[in-house]
N, C-alpha and C. Protein backbone atom coordinates (compact mmCIF):
# COMPACT_ATOMS: atom_id res chain seq x y z
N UNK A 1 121.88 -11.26 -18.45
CA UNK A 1 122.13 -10.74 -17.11
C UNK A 1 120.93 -11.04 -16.24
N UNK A 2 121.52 -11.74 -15.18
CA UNK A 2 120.04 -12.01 -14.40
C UNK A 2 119.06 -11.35 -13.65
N UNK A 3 119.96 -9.93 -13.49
CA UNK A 3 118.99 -8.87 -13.07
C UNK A 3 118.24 -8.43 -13.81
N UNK A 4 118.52 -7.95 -15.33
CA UNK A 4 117.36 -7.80 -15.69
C UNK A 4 116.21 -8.46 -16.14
N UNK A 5 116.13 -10.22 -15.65
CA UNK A 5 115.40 -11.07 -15.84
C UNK A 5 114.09 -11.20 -14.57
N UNK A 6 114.74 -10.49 -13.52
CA UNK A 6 113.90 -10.73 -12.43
C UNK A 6 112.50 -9.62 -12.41
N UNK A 7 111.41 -10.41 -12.00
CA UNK A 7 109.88 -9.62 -12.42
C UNK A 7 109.64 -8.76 -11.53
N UNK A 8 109.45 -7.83 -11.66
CA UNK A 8 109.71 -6.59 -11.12
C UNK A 8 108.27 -5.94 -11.15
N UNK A 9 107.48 -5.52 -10.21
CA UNK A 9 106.15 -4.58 -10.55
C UNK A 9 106.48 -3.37 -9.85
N UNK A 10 105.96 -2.37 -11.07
CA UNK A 10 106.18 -1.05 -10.72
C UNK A 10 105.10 -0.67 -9.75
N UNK A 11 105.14 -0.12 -8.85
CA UNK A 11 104.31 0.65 -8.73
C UNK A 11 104.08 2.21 -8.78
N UNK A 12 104.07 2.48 -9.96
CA UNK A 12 104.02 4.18 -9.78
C UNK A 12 103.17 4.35 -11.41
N UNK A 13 102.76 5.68 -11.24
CA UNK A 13 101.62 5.77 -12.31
C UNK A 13 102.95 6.29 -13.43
N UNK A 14 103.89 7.11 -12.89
CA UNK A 14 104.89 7.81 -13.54
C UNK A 14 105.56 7.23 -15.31
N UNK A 15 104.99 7.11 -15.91
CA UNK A 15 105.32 7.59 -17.25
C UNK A 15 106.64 7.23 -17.50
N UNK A 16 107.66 8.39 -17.07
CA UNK A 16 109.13 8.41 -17.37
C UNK A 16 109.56 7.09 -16.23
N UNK A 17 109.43 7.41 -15.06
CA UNK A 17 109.68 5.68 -14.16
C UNK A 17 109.39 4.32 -15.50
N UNK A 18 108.34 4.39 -15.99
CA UNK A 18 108.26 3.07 -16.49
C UNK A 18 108.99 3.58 -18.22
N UNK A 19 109.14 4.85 -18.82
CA UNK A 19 110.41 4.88 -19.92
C UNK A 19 111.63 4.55 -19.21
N UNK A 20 112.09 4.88 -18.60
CA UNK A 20 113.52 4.77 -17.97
C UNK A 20 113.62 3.15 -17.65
N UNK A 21 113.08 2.62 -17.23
CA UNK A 21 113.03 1.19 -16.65
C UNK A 21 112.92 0.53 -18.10
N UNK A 22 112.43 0.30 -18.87
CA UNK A 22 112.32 0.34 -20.45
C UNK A 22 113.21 0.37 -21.01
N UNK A 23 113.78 1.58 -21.15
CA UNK A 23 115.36 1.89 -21.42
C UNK A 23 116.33 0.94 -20.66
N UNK A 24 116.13 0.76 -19.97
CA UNK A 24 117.47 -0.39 -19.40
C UNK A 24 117.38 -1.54 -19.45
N UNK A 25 116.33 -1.89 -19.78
CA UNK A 25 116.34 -3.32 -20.09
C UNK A 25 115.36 -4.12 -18.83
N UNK A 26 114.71 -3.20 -17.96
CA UNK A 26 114.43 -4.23 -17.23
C UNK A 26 112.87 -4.94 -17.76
N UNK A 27 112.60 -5.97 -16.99
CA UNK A 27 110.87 -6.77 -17.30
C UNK A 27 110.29 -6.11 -16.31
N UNK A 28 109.16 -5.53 -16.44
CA UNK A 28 107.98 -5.07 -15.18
C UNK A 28 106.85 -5.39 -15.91
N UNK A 29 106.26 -4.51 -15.02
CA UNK A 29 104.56 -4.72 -14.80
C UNK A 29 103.83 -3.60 -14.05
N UNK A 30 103.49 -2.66 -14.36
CA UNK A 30 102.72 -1.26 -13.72
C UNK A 30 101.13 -1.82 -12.93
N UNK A 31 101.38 -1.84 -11.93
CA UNK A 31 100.37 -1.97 -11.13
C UNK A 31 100.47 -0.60 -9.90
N UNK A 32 99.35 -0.16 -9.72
CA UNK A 32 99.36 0.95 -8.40
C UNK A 32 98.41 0.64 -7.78
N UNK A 33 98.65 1.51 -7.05
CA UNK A 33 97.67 1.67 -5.61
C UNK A 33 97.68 3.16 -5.31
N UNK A 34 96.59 3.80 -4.97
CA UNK A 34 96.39 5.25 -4.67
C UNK A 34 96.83 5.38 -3.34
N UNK A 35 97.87 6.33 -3.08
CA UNK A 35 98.43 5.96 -1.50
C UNK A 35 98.38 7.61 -1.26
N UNK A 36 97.66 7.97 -0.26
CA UNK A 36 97.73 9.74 0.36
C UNK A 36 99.35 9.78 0.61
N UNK A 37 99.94 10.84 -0.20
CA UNK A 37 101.40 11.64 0.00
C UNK A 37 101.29 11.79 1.18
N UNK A 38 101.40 11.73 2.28
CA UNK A 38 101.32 12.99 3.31
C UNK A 38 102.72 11.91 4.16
N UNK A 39 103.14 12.87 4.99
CA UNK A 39 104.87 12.66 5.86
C UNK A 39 104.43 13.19 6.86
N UNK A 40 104.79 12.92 7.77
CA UNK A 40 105.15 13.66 9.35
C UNK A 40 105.60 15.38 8.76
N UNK A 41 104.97 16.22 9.40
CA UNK A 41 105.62 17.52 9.56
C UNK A 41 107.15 17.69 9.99
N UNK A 42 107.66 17.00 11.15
CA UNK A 42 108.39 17.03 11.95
C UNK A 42 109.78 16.35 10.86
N UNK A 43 109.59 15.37 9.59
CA UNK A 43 110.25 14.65 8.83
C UNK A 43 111.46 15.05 8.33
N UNK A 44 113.27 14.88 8.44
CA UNK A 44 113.89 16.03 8.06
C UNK A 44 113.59 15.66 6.67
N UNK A 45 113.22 16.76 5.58
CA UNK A 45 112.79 17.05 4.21
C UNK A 45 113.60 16.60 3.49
N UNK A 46 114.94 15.98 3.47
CA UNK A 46 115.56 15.10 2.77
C UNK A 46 115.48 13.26 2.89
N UNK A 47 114.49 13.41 3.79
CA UNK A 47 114.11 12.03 4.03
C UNK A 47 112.41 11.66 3.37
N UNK A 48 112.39 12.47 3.25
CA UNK A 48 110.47 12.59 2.86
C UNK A 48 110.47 11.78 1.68
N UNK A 49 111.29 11.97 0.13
CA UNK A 49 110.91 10.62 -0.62
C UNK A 49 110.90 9.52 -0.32
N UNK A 50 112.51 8.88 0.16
CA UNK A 50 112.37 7.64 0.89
C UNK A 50 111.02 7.35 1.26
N UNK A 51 110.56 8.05 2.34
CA UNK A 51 109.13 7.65 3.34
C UNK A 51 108.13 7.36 2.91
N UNK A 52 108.11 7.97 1.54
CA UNK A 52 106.98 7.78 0.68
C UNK A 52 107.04 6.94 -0.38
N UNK A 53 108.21 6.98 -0.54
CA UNK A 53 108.33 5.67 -1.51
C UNK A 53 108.07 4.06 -0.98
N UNK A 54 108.64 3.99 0.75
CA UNK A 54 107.99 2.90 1.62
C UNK A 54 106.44 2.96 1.62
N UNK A 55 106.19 4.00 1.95
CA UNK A 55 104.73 4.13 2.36
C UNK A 55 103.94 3.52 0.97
N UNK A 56 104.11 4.01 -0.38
CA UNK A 56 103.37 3.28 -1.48
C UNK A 56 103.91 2.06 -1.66
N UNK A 57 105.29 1.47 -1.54
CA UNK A 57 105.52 -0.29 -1.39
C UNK A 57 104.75 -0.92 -0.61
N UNK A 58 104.36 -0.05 0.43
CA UNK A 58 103.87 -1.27 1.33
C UNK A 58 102.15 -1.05 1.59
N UNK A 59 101.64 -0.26 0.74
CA UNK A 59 100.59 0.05 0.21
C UNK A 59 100.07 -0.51 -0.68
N UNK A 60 101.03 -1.16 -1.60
CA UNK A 60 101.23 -2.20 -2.79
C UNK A 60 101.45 -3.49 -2.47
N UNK A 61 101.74 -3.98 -1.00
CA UNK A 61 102.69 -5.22 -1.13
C UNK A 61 101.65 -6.42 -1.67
N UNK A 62 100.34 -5.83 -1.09
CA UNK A 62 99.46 -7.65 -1.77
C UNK A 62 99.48 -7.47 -3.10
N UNK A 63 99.87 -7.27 -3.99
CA UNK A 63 100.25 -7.83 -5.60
C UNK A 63 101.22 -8.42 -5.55
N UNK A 64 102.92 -8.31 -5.04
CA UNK A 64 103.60 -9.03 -5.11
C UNK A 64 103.30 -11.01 -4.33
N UNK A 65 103.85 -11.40 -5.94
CA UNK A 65 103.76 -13.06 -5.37
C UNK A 65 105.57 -13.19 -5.00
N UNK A 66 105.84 -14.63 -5.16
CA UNK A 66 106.70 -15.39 -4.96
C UNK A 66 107.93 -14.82 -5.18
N UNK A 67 108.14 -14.81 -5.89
CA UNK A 67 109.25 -14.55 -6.96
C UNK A 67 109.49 -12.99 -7.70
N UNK A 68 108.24 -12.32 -7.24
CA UNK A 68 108.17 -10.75 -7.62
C UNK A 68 108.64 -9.97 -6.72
N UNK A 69 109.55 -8.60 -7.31
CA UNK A 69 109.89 -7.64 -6.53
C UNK A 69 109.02 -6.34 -6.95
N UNK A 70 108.31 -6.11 -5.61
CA UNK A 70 107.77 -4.42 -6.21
C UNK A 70 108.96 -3.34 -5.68
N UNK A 71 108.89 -2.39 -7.00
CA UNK A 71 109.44 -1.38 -6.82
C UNK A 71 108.48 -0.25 -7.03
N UNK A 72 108.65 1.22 -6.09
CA UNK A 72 107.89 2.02 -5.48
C UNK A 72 108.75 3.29 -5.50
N UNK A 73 108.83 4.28 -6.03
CA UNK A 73 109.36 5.50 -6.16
C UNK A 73 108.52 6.93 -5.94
N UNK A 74 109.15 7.55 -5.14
CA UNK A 74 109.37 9.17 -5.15
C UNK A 74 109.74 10.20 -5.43
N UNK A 75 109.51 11.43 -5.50
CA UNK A 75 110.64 12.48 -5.93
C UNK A 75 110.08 13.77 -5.56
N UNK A 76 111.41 14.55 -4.93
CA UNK A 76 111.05 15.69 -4.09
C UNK A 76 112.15 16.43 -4.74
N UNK A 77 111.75 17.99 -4.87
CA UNK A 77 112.39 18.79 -5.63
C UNK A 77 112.55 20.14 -4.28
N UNK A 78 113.85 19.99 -3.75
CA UNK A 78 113.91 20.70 -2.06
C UNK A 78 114.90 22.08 -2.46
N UNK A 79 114.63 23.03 -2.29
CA UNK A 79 115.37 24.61 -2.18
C UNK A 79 115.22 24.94 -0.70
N UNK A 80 116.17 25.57 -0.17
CA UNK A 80 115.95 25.94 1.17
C UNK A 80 115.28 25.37 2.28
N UNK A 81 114.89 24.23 2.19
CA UNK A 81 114.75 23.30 3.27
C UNK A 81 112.82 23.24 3.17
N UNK A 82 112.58 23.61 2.08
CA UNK A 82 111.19 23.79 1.11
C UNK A 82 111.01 22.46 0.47
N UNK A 83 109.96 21.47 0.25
CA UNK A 83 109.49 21.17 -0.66
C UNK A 83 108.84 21.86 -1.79
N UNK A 84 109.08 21.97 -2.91
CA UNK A 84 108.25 22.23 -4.06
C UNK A 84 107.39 20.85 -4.96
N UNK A 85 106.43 20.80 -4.36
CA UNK A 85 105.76 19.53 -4.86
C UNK A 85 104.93 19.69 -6.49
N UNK A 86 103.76 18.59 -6.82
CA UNK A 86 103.48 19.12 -7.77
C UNK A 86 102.85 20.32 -7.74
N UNK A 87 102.30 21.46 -9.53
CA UNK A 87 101.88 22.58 -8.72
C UNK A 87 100.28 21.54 -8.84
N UNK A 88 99.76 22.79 -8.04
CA UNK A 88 98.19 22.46 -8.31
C UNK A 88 97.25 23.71 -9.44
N UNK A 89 97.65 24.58 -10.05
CA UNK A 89 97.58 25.53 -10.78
C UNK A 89 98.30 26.23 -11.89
N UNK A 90 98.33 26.68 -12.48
CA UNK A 90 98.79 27.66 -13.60
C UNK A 90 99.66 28.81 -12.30
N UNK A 91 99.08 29.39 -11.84
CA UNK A 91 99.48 30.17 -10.36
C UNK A 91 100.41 29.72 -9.66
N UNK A 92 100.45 28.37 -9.33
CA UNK A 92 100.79 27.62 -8.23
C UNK A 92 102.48 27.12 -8.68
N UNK A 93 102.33 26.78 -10.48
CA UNK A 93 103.09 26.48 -11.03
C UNK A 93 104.37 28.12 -10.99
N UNK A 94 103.65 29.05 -11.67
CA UNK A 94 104.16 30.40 -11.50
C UNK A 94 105.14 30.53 -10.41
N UNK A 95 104.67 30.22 -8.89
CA UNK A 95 105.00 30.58 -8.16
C UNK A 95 106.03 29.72 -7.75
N UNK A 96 106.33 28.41 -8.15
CA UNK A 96 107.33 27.44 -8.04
C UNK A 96 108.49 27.77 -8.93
N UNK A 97 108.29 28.09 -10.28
CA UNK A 97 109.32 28.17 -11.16
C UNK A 97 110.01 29.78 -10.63
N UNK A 98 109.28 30.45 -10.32
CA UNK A 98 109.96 31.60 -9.64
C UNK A 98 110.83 31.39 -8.54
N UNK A 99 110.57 30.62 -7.58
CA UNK A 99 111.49 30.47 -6.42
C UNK A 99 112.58 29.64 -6.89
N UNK A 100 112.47 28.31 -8.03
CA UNK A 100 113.61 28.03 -9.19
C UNK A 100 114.80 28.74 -9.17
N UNK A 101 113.85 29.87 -10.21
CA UNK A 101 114.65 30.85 -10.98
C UNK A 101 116.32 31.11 -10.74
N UNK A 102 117.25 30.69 -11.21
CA UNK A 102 118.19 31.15 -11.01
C UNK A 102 119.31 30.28 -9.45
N UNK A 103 118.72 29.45 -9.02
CA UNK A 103 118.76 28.75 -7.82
C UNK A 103 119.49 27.42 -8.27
N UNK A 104 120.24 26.98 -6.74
CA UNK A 104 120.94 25.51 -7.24
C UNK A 104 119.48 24.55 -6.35
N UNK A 105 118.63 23.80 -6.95
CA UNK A 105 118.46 22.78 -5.94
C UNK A 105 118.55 21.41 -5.97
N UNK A 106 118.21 20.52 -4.85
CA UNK A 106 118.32 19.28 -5.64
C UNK A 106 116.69 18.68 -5.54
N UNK A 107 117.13 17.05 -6.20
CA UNK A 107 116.07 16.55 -6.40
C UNK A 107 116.39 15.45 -5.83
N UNK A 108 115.40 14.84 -5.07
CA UNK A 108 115.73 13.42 -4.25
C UNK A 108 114.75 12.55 -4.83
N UNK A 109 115.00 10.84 -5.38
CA UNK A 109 114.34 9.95 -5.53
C UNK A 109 114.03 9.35 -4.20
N UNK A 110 113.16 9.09 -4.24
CA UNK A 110 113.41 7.62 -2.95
C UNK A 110 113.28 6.51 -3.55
N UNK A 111 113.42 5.58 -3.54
CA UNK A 111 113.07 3.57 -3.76
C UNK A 111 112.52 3.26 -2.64
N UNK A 112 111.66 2.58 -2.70
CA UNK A 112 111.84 1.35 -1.95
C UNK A 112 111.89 -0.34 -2.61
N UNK A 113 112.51 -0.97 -2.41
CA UNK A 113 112.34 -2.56 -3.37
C UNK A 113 111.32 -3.71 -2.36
N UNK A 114 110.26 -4.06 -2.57
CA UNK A 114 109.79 -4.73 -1.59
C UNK A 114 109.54 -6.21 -2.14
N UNK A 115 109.82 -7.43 -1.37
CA UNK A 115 109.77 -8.83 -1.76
C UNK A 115 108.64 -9.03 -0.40
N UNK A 116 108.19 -10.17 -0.73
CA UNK A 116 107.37 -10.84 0.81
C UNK A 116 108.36 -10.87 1.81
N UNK A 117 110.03 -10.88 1.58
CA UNK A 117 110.38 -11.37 3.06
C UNK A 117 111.43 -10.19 2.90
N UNK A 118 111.80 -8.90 2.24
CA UNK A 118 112.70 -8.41 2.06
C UNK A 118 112.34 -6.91 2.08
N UNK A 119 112.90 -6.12 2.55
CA UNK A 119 112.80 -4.27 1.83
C UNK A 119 114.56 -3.58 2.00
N UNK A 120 114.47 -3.29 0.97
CA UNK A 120 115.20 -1.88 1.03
C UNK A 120 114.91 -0.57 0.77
N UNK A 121 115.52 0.38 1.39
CA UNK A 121 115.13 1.45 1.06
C UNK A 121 116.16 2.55 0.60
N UNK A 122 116.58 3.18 -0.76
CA UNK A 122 117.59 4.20 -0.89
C UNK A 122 117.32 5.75 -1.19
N UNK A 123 118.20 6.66 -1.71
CA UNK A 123 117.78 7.49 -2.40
C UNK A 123 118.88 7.92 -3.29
N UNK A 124 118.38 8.62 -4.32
CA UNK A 124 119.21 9.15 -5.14
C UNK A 124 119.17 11.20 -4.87
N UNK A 125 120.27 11.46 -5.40
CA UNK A 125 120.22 12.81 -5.04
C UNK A 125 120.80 13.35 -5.91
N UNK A 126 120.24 14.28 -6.80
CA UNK A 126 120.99 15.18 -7.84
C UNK A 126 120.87 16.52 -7.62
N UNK A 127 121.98 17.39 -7.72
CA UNK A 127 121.36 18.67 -7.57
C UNK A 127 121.45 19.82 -9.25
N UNK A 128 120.44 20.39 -9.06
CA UNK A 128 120.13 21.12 -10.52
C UNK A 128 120.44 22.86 -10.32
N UNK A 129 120.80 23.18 -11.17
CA UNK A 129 120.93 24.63 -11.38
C UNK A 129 120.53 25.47 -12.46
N UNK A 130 119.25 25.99 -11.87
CA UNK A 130 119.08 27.06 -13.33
C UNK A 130 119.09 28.33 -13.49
N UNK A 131 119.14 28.90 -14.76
CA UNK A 131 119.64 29.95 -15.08
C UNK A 131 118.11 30.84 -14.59
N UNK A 132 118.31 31.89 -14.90
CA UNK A 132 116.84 32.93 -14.61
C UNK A 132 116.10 32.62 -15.71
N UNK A 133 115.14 32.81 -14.89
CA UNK A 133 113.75 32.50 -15.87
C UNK A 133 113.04 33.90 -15.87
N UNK A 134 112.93 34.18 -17.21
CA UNK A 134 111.47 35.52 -17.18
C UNK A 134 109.89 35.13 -16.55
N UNK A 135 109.26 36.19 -16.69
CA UNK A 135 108.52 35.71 -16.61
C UNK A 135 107.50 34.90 -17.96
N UNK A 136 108.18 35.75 -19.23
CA UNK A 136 107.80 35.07 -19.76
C UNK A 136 108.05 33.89 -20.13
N UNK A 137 109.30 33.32 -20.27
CA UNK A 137 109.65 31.77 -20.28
C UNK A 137 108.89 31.25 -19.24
N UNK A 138 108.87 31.62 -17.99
CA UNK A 138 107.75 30.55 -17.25
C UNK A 138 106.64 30.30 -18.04
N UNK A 139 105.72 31.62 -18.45
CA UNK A 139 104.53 31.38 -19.00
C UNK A 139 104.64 30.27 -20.25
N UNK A 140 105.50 30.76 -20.94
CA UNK A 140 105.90 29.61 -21.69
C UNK A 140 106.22 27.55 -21.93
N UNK A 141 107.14 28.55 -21.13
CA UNK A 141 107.01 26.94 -20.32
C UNK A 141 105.38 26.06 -19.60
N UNK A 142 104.95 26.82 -18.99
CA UNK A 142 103.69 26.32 -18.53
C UNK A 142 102.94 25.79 -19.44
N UNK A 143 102.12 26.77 -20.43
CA UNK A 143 101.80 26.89 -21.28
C UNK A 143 101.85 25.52 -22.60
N UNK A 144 103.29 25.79 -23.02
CA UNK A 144 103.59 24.54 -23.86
C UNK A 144 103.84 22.78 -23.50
N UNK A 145 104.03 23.43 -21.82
CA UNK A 145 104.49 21.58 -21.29
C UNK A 145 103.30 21.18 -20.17
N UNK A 146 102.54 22.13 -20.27
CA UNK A 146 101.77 21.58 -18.84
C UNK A 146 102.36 20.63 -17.67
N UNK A 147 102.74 21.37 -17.14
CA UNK A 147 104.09 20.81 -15.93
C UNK A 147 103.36 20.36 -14.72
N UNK A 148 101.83 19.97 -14.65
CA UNK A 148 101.33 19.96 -13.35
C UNK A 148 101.51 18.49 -12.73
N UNK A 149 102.18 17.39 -13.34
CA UNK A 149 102.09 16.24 -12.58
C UNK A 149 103.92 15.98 -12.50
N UNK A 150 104.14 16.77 -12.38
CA UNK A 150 106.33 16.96 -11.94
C UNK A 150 105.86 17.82 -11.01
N UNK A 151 107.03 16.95 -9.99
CA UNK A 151 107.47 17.84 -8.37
C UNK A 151 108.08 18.61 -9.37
N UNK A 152 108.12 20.20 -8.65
CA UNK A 152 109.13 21.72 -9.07
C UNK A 152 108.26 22.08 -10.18
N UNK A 153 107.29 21.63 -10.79
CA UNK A 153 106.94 21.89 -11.92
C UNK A 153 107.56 21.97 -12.86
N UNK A 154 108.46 21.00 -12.95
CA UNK A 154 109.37 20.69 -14.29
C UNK A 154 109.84 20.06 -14.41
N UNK A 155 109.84 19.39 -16.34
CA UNK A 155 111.31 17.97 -16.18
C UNK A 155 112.60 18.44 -17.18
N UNK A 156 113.24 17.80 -16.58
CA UNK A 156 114.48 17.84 -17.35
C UNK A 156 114.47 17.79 -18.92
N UNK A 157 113.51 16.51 -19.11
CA UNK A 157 113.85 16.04 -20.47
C UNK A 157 112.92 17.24 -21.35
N UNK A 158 112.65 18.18 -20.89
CA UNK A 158 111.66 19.45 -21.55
C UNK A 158 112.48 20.49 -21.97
N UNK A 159 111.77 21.64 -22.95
CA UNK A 159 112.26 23.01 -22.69
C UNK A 159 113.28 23.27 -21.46
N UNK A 160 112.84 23.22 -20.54
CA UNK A 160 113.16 23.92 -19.44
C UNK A 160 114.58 23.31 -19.07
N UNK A 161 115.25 21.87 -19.33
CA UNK A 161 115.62 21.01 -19.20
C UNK A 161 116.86 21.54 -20.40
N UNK A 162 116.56 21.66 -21.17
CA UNK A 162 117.22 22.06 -22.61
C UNK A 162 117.87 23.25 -22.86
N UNK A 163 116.87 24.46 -22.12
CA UNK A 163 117.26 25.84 -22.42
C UNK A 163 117.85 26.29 -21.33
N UNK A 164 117.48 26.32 -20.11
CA UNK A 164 117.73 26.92 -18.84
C UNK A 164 118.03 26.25 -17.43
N UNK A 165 118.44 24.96 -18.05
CA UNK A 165 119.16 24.35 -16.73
C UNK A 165 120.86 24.20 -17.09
N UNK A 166 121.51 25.00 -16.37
CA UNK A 166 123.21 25.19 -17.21
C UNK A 166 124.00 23.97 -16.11
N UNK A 167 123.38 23.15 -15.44
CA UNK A 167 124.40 22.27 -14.89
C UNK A 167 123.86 21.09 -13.78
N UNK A 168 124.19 19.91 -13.81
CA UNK A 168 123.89 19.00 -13.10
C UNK A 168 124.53 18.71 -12.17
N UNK A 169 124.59 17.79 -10.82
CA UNK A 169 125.58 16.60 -10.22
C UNK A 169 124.89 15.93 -10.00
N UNK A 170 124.92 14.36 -9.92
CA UNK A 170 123.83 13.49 -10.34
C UNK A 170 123.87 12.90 -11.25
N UNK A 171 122.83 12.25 -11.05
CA UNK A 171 122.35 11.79 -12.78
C UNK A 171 120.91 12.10 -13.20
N UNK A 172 121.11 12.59 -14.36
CA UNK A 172 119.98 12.80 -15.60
C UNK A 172 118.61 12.34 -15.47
N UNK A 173 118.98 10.61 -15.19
CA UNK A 173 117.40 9.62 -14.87
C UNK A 173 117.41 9.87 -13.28
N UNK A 174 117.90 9.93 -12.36
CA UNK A 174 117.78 10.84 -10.86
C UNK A 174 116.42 11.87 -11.67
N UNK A 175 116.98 12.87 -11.90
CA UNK A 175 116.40 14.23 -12.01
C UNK A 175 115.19 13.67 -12.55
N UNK A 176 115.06 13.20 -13.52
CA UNK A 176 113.86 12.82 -14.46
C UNK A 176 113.06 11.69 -13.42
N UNK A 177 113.13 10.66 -12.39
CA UNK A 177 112.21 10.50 -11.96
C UNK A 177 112.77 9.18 -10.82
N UNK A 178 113.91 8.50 -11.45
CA UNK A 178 114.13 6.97 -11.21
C UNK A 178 116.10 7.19 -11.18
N UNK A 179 116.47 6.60 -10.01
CA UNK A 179 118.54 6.66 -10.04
C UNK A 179 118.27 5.43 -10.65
N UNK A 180 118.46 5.19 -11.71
CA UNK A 180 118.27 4.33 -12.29
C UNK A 180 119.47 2.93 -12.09
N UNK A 181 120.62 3.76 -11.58
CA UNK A 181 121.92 2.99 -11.42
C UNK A 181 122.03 2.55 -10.09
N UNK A 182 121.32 3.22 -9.24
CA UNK A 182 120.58 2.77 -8.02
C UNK A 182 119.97 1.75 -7.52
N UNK A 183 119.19 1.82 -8.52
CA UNK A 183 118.29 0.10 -8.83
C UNK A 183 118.79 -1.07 -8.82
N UNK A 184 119.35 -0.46 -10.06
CA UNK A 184 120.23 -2.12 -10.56
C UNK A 184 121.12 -2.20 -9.97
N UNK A 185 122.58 -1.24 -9.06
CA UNK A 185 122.77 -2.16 -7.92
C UNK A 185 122.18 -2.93 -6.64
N UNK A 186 121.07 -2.25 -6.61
CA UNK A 186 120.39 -3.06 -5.08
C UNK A 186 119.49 -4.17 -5.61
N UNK A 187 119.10 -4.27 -6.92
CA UNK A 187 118.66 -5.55 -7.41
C UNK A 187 119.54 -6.28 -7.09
N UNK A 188 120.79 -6.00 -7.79
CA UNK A 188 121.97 -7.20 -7.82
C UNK A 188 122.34 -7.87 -7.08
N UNK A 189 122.19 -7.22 -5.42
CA UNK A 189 122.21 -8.26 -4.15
C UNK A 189 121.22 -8.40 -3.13
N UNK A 190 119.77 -7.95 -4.00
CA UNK A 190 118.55 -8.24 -3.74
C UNK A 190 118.23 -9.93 -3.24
């Protein structure tokens, strides 16, 4: 299949982005660039991955050569018109999985695909629902997964993911980091 032949550089430090991409078969290459998160205030909050997922493509674009596509991902974990980003604390984390607790929200990827003469930009959108959390399962949770580099302070493929999330819409690799089915159609008429 010729999509998954085409050279692809990641740019994201993300771990599960480059398992998931792995998992499907595609060829990359993890290269980053340190790019400041920051969005317009004014941004409607379902647009904020997208923005940032452009903003690190094109933060990245001098690595791509000829024939290379960089790909550049985001992910925002939104309740009530809230970002919950990563935490920055044990506290910080606390205070995220609490507003969770028991709540439907979703999770937005952004993409961007960048060539020298080309961009797109999509998103994926899943929404998650979990059951109540104690406080001690948070502590728990914290504790055993160290959740500080996941928006919401949590992943799917964890405890938290396993025990106390009773329902998806979406998809699975959405939630976890990358629409993975996302990709590989906008490769395909890349």
């Amino acid at each position: 299949m010729d999509i998954l032949n085409k050279k692809i550089i990641l740019a994201s430090k993300s771990p599960r982005r480059s398992q998931l991409l792995q998992q499907a078969g595609f060829r990359f290459e993890v290269k980053t660039q340190d790019i400041e998160e920051t969005y317009p205030d004014d941004l409607d909050r379902t647009k904020v991955a997208e923005y940032l997922a452009v903003k690190k493509a094109r933060g990245a674009a001098h690595y791509i050569t000829d024939d290379e596509i960089l790909l550049a991902a985001d992910s925002v974990v939104l309740l009530n018109d809230t970002i919950y980003e990563k935490p920055t604390d044990v506290t910080d984390a606390q205070r995220i999985l609490r507003a969770l607790s028991g709540q439907r929200h979703e999770v937005i990827t952004g993409v961007c695909l960048l060539s020298q003469n080309k961009e797109v930009a999509f998103s994926g959108v899943s929404a998650v629902y979990f059951d109540e959390l104690s406080d001690a399962e948070i502590d728990y949770y914290i504790e055993h997964y160290q959740p500080f580099d996941k928006a919401g302070a949590y992943a799917i493929q964890e405890w938290i993911g396993l025990c106390k999330i009773n329902k998806i819409e979406g998809t699975y690799a959405n939630i976890m980091g990358l629409p993975v089915e996302l990709v590989y159609q906008h490769l395909a008429t890349f």
